[in-house]
Protein backbone atom coordinates (compact mmCIF):
# COMPACT_ATOMS: atom_id res chain seq x y z
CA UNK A 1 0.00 0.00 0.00
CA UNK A 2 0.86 3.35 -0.96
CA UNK A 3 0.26 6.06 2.19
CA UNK A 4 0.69 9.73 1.81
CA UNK A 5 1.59 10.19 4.96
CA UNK A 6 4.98 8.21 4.20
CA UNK A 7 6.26 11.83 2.24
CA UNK A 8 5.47 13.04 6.15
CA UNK A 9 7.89 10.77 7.68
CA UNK A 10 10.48 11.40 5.24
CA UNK A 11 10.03 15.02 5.79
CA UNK A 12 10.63 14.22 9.69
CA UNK A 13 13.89 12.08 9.31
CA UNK A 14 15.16 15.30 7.48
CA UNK A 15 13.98 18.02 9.40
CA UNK A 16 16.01 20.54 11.38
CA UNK A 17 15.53 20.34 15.28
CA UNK A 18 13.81 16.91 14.84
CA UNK A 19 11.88 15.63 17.85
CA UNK A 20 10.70 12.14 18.97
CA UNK A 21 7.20 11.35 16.51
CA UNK A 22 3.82 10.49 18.00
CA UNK A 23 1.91 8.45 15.00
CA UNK A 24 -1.52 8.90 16.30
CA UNK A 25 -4.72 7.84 15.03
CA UNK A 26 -7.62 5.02 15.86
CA UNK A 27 -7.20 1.72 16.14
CA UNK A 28 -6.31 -0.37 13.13
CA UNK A 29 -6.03 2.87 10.82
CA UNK A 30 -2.11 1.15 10.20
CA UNK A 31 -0.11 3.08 12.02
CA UNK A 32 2.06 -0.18 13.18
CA UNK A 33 2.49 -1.11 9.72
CA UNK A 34 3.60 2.47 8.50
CA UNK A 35 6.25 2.62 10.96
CA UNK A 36 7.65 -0.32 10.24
CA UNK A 37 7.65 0.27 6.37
CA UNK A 38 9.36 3.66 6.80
CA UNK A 39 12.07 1.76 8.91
CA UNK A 40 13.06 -0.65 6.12
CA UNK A 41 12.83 2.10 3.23
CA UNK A 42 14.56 5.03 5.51
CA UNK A 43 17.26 3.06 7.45
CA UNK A 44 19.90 0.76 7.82
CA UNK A 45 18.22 -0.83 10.50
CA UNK A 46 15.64 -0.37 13.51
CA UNK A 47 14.44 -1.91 16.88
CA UNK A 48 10.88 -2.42 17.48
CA UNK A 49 9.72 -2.85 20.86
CA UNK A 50 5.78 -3.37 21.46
CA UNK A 51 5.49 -2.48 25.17
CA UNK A 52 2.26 -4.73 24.98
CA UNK A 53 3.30 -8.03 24.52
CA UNK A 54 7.30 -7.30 25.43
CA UNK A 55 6.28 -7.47 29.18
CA UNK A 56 10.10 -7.26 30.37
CA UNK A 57 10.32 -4.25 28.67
CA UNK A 58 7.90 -2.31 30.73
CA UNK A 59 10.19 -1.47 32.92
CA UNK A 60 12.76 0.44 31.31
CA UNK A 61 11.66 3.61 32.01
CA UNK A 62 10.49 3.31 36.06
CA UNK A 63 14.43 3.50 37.45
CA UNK A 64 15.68 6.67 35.95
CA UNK A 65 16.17 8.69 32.41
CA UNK A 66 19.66 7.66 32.03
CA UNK A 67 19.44 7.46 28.19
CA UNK A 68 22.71 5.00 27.91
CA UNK A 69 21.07 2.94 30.13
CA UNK A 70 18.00 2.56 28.37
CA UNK A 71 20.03 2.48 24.80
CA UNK A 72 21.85 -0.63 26.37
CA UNK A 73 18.97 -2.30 27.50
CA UNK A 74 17.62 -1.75 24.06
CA UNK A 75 20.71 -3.13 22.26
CA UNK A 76 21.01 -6.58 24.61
CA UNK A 77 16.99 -6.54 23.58
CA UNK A 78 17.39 -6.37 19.90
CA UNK A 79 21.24 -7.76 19.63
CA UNK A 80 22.33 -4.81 17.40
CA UNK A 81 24.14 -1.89 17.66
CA UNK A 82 21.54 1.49 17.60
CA UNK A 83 23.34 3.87 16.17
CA UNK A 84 22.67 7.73 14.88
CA UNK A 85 20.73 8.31 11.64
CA UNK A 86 20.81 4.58 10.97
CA UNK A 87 19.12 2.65 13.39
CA UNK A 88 15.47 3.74 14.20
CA UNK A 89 13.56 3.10 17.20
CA UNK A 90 10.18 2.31 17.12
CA UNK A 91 7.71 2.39 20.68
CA UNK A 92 5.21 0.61 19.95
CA UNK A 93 1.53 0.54 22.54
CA UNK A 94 4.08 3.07 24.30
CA UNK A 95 0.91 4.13 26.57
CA UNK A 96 1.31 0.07 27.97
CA UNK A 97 5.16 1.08 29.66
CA UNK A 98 4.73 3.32 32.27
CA UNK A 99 7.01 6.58 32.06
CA UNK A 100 7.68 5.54 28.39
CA UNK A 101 6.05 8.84 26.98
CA UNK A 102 7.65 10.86 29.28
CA UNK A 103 11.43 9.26 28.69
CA UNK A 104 10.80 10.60 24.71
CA UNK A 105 11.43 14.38 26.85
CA UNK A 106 14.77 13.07 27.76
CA UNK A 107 15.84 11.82 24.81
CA UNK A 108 15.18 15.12 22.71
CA UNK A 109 16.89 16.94 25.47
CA UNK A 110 20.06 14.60 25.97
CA UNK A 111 20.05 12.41 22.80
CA UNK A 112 18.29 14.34 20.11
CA UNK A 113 20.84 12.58 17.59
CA UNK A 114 18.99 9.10 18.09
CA UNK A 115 15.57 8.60 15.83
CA UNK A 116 12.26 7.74 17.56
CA UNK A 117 9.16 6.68 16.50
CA UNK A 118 6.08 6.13 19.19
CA UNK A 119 2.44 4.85 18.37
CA UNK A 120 -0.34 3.47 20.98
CA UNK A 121 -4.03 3.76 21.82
CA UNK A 122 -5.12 7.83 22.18
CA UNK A 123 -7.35 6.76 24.85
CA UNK A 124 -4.01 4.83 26.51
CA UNK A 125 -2.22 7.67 25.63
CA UNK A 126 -4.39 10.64 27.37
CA UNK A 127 -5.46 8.36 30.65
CA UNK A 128 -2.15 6.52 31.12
CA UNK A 129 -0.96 7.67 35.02
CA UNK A 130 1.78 8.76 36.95
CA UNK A 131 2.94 10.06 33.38
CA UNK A 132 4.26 14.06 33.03
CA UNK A 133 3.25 14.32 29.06
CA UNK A 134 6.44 15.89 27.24
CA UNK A 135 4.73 19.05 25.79
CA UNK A 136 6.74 20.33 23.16
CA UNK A 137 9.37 18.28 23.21
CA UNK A 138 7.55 15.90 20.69
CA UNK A 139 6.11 15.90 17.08
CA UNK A 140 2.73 13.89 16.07
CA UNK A 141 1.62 13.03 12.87
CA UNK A 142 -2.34 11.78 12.39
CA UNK A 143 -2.87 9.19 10.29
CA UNK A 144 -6.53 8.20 8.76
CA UNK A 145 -8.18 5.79 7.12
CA UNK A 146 -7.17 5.18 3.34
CA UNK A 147 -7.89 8.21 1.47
CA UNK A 148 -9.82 7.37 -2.00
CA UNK A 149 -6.50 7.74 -3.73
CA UNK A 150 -4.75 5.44 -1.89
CA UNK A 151 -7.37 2.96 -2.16
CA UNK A 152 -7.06 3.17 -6.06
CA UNK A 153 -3.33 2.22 -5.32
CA UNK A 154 -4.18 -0.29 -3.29
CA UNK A 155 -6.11 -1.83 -6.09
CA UNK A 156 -3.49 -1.47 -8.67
CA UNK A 157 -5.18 1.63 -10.10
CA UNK A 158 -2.53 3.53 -10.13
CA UNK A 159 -3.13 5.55 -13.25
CA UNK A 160 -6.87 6.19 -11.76
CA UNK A 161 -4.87 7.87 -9.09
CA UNK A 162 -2.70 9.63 -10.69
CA UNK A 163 -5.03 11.43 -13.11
CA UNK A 164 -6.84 12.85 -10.01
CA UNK A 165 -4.12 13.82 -8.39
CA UNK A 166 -2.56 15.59 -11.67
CA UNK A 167 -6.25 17.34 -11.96
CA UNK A 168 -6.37 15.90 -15.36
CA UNK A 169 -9.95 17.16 -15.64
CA UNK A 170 -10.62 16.19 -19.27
CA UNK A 171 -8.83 12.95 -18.31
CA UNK A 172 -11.53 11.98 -15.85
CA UNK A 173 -14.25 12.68 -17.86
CA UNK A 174 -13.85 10.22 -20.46
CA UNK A 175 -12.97 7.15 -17.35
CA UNK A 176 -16.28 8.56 -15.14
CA UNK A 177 -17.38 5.67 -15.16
CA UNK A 178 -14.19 3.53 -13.75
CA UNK A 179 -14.34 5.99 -11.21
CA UNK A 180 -18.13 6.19 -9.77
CA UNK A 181 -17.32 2.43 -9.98
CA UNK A 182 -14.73 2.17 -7.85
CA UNK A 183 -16.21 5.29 -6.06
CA UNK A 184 -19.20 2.30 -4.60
CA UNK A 185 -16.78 -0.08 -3.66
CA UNK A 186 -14.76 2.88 -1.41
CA UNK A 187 -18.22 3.96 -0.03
CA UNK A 188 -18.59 0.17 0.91
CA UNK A 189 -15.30 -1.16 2.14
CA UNK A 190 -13.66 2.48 2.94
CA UNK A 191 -9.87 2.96 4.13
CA UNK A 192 -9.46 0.77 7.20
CA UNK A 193 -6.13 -1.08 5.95
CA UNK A 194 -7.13 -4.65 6.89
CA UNK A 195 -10.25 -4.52 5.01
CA UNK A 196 -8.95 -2.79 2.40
CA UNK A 197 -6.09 -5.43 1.41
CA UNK A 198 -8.79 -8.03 2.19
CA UNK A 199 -10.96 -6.94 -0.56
CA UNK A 200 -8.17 -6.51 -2.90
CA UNK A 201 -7.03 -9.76 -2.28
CA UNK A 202 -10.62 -11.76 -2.72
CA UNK A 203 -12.89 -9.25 -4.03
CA UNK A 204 -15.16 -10.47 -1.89
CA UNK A 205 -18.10 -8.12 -0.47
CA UNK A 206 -19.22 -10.95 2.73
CA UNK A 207 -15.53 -10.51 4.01
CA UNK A 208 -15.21 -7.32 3.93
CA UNK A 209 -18.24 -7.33 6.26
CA UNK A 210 -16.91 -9.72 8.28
CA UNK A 211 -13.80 -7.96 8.82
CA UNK A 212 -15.11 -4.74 9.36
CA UNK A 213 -17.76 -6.31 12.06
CA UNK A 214 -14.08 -7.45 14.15
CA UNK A 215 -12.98 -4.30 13.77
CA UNK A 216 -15.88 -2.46 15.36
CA UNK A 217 -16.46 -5.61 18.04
CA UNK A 218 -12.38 -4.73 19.45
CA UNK A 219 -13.66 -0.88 19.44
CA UNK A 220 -16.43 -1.77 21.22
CA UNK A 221 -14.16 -3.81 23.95
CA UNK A 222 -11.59 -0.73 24.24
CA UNK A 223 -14.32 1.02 25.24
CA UNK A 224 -14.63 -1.57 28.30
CA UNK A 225 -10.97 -1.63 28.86
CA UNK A 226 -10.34 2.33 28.86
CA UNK A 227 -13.60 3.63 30.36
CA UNK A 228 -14.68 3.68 33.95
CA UNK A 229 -17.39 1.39 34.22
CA UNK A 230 -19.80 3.79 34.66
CA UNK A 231 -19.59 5.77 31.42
CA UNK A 232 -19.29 2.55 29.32
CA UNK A 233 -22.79 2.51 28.53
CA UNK A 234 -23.02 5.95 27.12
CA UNK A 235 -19.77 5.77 24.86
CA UNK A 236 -21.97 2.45 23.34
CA UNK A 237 -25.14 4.83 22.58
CA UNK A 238 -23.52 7.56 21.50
CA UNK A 239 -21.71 5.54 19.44
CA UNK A 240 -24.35 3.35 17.88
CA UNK A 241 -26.34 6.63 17.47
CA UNK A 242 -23.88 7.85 14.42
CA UNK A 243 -26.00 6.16 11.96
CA UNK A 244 -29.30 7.52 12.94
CA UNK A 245 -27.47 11.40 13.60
CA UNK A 246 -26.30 11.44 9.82
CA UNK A 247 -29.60 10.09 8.36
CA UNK A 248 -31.43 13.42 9.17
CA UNK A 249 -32.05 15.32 6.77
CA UNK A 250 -30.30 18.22 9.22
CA UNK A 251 -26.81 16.37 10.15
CA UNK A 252 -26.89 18.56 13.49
CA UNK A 253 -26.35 16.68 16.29
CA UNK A 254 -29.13 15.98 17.90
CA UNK A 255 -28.91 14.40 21.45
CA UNK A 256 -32.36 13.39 22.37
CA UNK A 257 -31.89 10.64 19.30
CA UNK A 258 -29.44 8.66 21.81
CA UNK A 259 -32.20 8.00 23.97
CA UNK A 260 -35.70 10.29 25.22
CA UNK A 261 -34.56 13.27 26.79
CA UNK A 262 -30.83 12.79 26.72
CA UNK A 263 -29.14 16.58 27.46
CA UNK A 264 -25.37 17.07 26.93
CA UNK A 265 -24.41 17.58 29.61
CA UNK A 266 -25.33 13.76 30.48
CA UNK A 267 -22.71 12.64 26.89
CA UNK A 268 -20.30 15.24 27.18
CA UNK A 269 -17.49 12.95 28.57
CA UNK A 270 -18.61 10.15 26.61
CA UNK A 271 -18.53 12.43 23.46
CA UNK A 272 -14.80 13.83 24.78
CA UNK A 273 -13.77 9.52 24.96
CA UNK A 274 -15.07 8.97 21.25
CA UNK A 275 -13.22 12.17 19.91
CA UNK A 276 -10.23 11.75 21.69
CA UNK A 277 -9.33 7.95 20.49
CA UNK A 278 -10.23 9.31 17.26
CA UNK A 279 -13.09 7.47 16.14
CA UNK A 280 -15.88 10.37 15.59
CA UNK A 281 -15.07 13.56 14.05
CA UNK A 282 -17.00 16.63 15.48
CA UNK A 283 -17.48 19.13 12.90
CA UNK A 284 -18.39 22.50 14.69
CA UNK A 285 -20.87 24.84 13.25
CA UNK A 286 -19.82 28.83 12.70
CA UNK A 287 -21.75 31.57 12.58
CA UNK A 288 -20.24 33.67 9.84
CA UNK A 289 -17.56 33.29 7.69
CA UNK A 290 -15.23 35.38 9.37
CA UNK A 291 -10.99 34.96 9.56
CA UNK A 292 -10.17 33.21 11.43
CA UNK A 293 -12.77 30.51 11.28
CA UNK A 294 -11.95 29.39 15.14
CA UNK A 295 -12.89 32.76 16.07
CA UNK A 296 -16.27 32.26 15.24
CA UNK A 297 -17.28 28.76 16.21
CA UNK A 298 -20.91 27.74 18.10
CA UNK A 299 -19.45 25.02 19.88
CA UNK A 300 -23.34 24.34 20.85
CA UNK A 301 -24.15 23.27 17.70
CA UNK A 302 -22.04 20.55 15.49
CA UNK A 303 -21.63 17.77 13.36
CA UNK A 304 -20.32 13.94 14.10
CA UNK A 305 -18.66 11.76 11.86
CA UNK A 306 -17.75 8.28 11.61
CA UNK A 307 -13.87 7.65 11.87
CA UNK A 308 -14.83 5.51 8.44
CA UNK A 309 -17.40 5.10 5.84
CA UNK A 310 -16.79 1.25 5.30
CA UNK A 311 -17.37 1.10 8.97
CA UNK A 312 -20.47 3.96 9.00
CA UNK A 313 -21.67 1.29 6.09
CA UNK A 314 -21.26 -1.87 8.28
CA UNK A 315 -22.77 -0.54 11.18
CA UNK A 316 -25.83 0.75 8.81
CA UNK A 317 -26.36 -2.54 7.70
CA UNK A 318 -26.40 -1.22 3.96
CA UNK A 319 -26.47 -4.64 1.88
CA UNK A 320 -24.01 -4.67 -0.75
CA UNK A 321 -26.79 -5.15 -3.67
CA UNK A 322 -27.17 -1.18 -3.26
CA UNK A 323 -23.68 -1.47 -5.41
CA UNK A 324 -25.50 -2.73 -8.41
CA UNK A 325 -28.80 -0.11 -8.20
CA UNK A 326 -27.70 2.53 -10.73
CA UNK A 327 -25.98 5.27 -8.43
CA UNK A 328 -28.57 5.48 -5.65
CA UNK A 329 -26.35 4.30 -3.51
CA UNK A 330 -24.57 7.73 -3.43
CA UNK A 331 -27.99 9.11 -2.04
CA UNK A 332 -28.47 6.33 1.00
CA UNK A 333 -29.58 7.60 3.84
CA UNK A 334 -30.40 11.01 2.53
CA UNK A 335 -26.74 11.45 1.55
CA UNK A 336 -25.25 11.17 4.70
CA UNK A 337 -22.54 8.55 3.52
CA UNK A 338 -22.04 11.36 0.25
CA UNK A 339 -21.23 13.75 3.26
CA UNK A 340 -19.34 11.42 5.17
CA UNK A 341 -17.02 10.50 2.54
CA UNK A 342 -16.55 14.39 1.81
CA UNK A 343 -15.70 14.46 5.36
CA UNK A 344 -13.09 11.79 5.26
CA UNK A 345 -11.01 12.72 2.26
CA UNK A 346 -10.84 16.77 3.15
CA UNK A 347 -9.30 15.78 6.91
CA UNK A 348 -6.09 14.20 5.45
CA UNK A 349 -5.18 17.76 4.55
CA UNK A 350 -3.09 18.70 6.73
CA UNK A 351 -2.92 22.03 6.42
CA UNK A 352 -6.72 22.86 6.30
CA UNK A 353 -9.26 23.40 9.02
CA UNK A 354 -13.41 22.02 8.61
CA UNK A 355 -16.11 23.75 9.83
CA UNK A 356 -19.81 24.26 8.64
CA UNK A 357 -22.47 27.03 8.28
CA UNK A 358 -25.56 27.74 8.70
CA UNK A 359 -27.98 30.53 9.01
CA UNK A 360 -29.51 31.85 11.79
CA UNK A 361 -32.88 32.20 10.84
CA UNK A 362 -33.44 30.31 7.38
CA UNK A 363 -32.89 27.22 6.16
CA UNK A 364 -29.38 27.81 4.58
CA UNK A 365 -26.66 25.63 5.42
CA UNK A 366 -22.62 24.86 3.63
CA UNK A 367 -22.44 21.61 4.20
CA UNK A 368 -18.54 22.06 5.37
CA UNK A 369 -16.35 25.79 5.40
CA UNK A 370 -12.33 25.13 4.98
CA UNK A 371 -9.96 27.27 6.06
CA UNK A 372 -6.17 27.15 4.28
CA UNK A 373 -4.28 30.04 5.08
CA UNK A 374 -5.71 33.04 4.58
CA UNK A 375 -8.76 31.55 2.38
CA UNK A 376 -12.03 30.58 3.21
CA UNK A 377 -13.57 27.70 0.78
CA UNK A 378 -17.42 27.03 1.16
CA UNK A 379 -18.16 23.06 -0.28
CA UNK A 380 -21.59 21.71 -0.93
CA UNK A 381 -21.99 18.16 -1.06
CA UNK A 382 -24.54 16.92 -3.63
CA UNK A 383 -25.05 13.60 -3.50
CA UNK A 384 -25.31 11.70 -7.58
CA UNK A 385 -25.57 14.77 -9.82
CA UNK A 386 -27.36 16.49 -8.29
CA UNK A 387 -26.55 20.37 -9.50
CA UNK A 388 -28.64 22.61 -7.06
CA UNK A 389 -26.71 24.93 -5.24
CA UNK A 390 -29.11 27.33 -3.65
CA UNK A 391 -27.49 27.46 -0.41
CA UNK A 392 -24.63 27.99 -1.85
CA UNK A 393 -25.60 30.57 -4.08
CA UNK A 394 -27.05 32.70 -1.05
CA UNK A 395 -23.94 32.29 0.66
CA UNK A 396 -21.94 33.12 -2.30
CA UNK A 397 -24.02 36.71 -2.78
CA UNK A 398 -24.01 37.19 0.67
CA UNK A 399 -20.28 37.05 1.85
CA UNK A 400 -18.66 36.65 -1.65
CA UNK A 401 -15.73 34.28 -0.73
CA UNK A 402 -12.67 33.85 -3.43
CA UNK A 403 -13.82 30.65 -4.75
CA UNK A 404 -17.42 28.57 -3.97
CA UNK A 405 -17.32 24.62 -4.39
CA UNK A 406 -19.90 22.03 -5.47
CA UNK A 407 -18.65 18.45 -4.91
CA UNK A 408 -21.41 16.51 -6.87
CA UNK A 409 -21.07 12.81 -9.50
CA UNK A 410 -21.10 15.85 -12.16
CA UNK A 411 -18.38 16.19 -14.65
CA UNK A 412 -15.70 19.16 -13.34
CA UNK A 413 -17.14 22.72 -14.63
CA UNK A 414 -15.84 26.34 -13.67
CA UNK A 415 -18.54 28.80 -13.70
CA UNK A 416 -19.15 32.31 -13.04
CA UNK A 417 -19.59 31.50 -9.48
CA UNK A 418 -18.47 28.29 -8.49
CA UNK A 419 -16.50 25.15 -9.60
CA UNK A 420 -18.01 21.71 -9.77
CA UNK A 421 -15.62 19.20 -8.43
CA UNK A 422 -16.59 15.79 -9.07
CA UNK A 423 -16.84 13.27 -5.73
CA UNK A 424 -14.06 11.44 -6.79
CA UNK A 425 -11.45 14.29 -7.02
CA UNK A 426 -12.51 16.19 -4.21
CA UNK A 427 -9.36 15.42 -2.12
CA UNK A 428 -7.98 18.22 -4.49
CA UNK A 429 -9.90 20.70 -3.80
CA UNK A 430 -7.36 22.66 -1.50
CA UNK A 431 -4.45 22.56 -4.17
CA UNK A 432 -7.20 23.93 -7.07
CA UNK A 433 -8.42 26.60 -5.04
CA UNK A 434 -5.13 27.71 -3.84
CA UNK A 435 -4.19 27.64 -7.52
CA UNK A 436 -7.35 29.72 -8.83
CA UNK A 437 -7.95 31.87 -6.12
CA UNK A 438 -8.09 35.66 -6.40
CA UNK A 439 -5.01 37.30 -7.59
């Protein structure tokens, strides 16, 4: 598999003033396999220690900081020599060894020479005691799902890929079809890595299923082995509410749809569990257009995402024969999986912030509002091809941003007032506007 965020690590290794890495992201998004691939590409050699299952490991770090110490411990471990820009060392379920996180500190302070690379559980990670976190003394890279890209790759369509992520507009056109095609089997299996290479290996719609169903049965027992007992429950209905949240016709969350009379104040910490091991996005609402975005959000009022849309799918129980209906399936459940994929493929930018918009007193809502830089990019989703755009048009005459996208199965199309980017390109919609911006 090809990842993007493999150009990231590279980027690291050669960076000035380079710190320990943090590879975070939710379970089974492949952030042990990424490591490990950048080690055999990048350098001579590397040590991998998984603090989970190496259980004489764990205590390395409880003694002291001494950094030989721990090297040597580390060398007799792996029986070979760590040395400076060759050898890389990889922490793996670092939130399992207690002090671990905090040694990284130490070793940027007294051994900056030496390479590291940690990855664990968030939720580990953010509850894991009698552990001083070593602010700003480390670097963190999020990693997602597959993007839609990468899943071409992973399917051997590479020149699919590439002619999206060239913008080879008139390209696309004449292979639509190819694309919307694989464009239903994305929305079905999405970009968890396991499913993914299961699908391209058997082509088979019952496993994917199957393996996305484990996938969400070990979330569901993290929650068990993270959570205090007593908040279990409502990390399980907030969760399992997802589905139902995105079906509305208004994606605002809603909390009375957990259960009767629910109030946030009751989900609040079960929300900040789900957010924090980075399996729902929360997509806050703002209430004008304004620079910087962060300035203005509602943080009353917001969106949640699935950390997946294979997984959003499974949990939906949508039947694979929606595949084989025409394009419908783009419009299931109202278009929430349309808006989910959007979702998915605009938050492996890294340098772009969502939001979305809505009126106060009308109907009028941008499905998302990025901000890159100094530029503020309204996107309506538009599920099949779909071309109305009359919330976007009102927003359009009303704050009259640089450039106005429509992400729809339509061909691409620049008009007067906004460009039509079709679903399958839309993870380029950052470098196009940047490109045809104002002057």
């Amino acid at each position: 598999m090809k990842r993007k965020a493999m150009k990231l690590l590279e980027e690291w290794k050669s960076g000035y003033n380079r710190k320990p890495l943090i590879v975070r992201g939710a379970r089974q998004v492949g952030k042990t396999w990424l490591i490990k691939e950048f080690a055999k590409t990048a350098y001579e050699n590397h040590v991998y220690v998984n603090f989970e299952t190496d259980v004489l490991l764990k205590s390395l770090f409880t003694a002291d900081f001494d950094i030989r110490r721990i090297l040597t411990s580390l060398e007799l471990y792996a029986g070979i020599k760590i040395e400076p820009d060759k050898t890389l060392l990889i922490f793996d379920e670092i939130q399992e060894a207690e002090k671990a996180l905090t040694s990284l500190k130490y070793f940027y302070e007294n051994a900056s020479q030496y390479h590291i690379i940690a990855a664990g559980s968030l939720l580990g990670i953010a509850l894991q005691k009698n552990t001083s976190f070593p602010v700003g003394k480390v670097a963190f890279l999020d990693l997602y799902p597959l993007s839609f890209t990468e899943f071409l790759q992973a399917a051997g369509e590479n020149g699919l890929a590439d002619v999206i992520l060239n913008g080879q507009w008139d390209m696309m056109n004449v292979v639509k079809n190819k694309y919307i095609e694989r464009l239903k089997h994305y929305y079905y299996t999405g970009g968890m890595p396991e499913v993914v290479a299961g699908f391209v290996r058997n082509n088979d719609f019952k496993e994917v299923r199957l393996i996305q169903q484990q996938i969400l049965d070990a979330y569901e027992q993290d929650f068990s082995k993270h959570a205090p007992v007593s908040i279990v429950p409502r990390i399980r209905m907030l969760w399992n509410s997802i589905p139902a949240q995105l079906a509305k016709e208004n994606r605002k969350f809603i909390y009375g749809l957990i259960k009767q009379g629910a109030r946030a104040k009751e989900f609040e910490l079960a929300l900040a569990w789900l957010t924090d091991c980075g399996l729902v996005h929360k997509v806050n609402r703002v209430t004008k257009p304004g620079f910087p975005l962060k300035a203005y959000e509602d943080f009353s009022a917001f969106k949640l995402f699935s950390v997946d849309i294979g997984l959003l799918a499974c949990m939906s129980r949508l039947d694979a024969m929606s595949l084989l209906e025409g394009n419908i399936f783009f419009e299931e459940f109202k278009g929430a999986l349309t808006e989910q994929y959007v979702l998915q493929q605009l938050i492996t930018e890294k340098a772009c912030s969502v939001y979305y918009w809505s009126a106060e007193n009308s109907d009028g809502e941008i499905d998302f509002l990025l901000q890159t830089g100094n530029m503020v990019i309204p996107v309506e989703v538009k599920a099949a091809e779909n071309l109305h755009a009359k919330s976007l048009r009102f927003f359009v005459q009303k704050y009259n941003p640089e450039i106005a996208v429509r992400t729809s199965l339509s061909d691409f199309r620049k008009e007067e007032w906004l460009v039509n980017l079709p679903l399958y390109a839309v993870n380029g919609v950052i470098s196009y506007c940047k490109g045809h911006g104002r002057e």
